[in-house]
Protein backbone atom coordinates (compact mmCIF):
# COMPACT_ATOMS: atom_id res chain seq x y z
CA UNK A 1 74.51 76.89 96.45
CA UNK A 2 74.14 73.40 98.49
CA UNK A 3 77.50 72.28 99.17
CA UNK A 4 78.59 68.77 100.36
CA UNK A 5 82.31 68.98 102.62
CA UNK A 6 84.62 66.56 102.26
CA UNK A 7 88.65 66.00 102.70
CA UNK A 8 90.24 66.52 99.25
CA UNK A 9 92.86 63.75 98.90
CA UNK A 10 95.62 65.75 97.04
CA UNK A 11 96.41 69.86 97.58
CA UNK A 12 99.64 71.41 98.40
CA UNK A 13 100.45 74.60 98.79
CA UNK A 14 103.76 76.67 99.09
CA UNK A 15 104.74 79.83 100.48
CA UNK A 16 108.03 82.30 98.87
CA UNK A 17 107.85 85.07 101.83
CA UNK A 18 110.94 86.89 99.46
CA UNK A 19 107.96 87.78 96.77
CA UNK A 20 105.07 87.25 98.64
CA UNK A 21 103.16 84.96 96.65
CA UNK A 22 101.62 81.51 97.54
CA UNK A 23 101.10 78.75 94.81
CA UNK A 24 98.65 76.06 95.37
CA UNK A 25 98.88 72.88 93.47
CA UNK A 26 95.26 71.83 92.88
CA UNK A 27 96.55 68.29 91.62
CA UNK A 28 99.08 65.79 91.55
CA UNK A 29 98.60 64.43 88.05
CA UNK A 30 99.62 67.72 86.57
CA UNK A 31 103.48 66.90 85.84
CA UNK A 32 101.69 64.00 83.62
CA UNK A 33 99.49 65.79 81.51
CA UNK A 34 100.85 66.82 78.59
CA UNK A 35 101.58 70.50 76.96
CA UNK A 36 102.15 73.65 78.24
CA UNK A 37 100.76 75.65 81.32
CA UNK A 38 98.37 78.11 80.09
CA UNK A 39 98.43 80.87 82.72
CA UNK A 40 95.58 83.16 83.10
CA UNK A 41 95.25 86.28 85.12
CA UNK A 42 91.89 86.85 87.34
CA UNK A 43 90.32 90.60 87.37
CA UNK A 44 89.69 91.36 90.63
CA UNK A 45 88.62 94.67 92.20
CA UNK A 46 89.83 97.96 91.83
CA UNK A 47 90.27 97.98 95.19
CA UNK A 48 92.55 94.89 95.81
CA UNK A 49 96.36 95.04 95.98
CA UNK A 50 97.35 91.34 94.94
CA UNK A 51 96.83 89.38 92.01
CA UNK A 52 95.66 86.00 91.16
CA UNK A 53 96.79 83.74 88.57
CA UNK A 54 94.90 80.33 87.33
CA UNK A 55 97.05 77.63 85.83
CA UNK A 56 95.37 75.27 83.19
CA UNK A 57 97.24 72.20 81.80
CA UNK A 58 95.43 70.15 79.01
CA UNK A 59 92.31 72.10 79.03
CA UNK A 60 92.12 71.31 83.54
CA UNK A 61 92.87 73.40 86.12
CA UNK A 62 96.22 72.62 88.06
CA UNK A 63 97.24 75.62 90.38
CA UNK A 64 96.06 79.02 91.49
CA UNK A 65 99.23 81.59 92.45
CA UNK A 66 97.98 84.08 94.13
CA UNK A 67 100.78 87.24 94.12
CA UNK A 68 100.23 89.76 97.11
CA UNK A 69 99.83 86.63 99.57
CA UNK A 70 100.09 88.85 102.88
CA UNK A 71 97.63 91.22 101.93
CA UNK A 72 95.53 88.72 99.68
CA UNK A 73 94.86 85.19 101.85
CA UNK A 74 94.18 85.18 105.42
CA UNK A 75 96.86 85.39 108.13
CA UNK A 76 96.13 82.04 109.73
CA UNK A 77 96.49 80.40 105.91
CA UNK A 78 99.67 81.97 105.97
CA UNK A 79 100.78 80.99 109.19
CA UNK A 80 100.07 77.63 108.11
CA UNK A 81 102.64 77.11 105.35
C-alpha cells in the first residue's frame, strides 16, 4: 500500500486507567450526525487479551474503544494521554 502522511486536523483520544480502556474520537462532527451509535466488536486473535470496539454514526465511522488499553496500545501511546 502507497501511503501519503499528513497531520489529521481533528482526533482526540482519552484514557479511564480505572477500566483500562482508551476511546479515540475519530471526528468532531459526530455529536451532529444524527441517530444512534452502532457499536461493533472487532475479532481479533485468539491470542490477544483486549478488545476493540468500532463506533459508526450515520453509516461513518466516529470512534474506536479499544478495552485492555495497557496490554493492547503501546506504552508510549499511553503515556501520552
Amino acid at each position: 500500500m502507497k501511503c501519503s502522511s499528513s497531520t489529521v486536523a481533528f482526533m482526540r483520544a482519552c484514557c479511564d486507567r480505572e477500566v483500562d480502556a482508551v476511546y479515540i474520537t475519530v471526528t468532531e462532527e459526530a455529536e451532529h450526525l444524527p441517530g444512534p451509535v452502532i457499536s461493533v466488536p472487532v475479532a481479533v486473535p485468539e491470542n490477544m487479551e483486549g478488545e476493540v470496539v468500532l463506533d459508526f454514526k450515520y453509516g461513518r465511522l466516529i470512534g474506536i474503544e479499544v478495552l485492555g488499553a495497557s496490554i493492547t496500545l503501546p506504552d508510549d501511546l499511553l503515556m501520552s494521554l
